[in-house]
Protein backbone atom coordinates (compact mmCIF):
# COMPACT_ATOMS: atom_id res chain seq x y z
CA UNK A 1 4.44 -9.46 -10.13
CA UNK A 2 1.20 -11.36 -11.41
CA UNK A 3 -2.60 -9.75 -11.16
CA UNK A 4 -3.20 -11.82 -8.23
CA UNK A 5 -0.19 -10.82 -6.47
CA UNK A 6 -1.04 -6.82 -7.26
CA UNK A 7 -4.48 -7.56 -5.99
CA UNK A 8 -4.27 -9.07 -3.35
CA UNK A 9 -1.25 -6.69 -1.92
CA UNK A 10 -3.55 -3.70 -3.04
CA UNK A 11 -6.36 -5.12 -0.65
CA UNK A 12 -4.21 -5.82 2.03
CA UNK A 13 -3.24 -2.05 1.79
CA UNK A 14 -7.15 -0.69 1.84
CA UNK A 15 -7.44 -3.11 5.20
CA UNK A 16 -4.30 -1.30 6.67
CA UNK A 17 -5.68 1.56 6.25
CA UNK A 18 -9.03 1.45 7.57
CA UNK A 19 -7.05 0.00 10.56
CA UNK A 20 -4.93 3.24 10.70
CA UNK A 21 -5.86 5.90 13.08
CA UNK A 22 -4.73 9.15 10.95
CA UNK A 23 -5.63 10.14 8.13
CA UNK A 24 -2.47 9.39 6.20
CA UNK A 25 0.33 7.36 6.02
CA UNK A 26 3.10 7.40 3.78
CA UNK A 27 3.68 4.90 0.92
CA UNK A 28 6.94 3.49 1.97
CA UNK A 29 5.71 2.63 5.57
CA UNK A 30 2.30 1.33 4.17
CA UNK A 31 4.65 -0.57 1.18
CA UNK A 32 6.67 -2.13 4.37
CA UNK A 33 3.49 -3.31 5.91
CA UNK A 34 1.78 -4.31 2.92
CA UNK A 35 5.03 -6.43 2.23
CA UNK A 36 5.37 -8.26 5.73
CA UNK A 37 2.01 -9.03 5.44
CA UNK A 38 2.75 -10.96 2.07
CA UNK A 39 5.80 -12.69 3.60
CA UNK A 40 8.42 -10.77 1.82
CA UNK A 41 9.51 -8.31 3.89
CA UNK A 42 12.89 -7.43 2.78
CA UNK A 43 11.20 -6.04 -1.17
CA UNK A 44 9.15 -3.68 -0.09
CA UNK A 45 9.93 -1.75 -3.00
CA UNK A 46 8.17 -4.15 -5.21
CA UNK A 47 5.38 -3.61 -3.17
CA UNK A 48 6.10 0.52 -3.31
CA UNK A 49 5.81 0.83 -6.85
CA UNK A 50 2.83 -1.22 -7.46
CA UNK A 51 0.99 0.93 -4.98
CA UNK A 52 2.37 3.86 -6.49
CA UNK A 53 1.54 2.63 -10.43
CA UNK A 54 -1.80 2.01 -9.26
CA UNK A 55 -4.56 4.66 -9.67
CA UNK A 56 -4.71 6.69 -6.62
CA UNK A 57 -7.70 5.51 -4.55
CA UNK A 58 -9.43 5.93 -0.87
CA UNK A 59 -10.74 4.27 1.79
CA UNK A 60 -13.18 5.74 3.98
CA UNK A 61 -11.36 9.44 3.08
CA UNK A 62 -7.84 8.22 3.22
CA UNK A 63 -5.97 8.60 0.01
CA UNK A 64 -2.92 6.71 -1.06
CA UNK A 65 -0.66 8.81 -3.01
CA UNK A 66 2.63 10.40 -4.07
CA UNK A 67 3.74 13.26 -1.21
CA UNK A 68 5.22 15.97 -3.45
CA UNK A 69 8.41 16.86 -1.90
């Protein structure tokens, strides 16, 4: 995936989750969004890891992150 591709999916997951009710939400349903939103909806896992290589960051008090398991 380029930069502007990684951006802009990493944007469109801060706006999901201001939008989100709860505090959390887990990567691969905010990866699934995050990749119907981009109009490939069937690789969400391309989606999943760049979230996930990215440093962990907020919005508004809601982290993205790795659940430990």
């Amino acid at each position: 995936m380029d930069d502007s591709t990684v951006n802009k999916a990493l944007k469109a997951a801060k706006k999901l989750l201001k939008k989100q009710d709860s505090g959390s939400m887990k990567v691969k349903v905010l990866a699934k969004l995050v990749a119907e939103l981009m109009g490939d909806g069937e690789n969400y896992k391309k989606f999943k890891k760049c979230i996930t290589k990215s440093e962990k960051f907020s919005v508004e008090g809601k982290e993205i992150g790795r659940a430990h398991v």
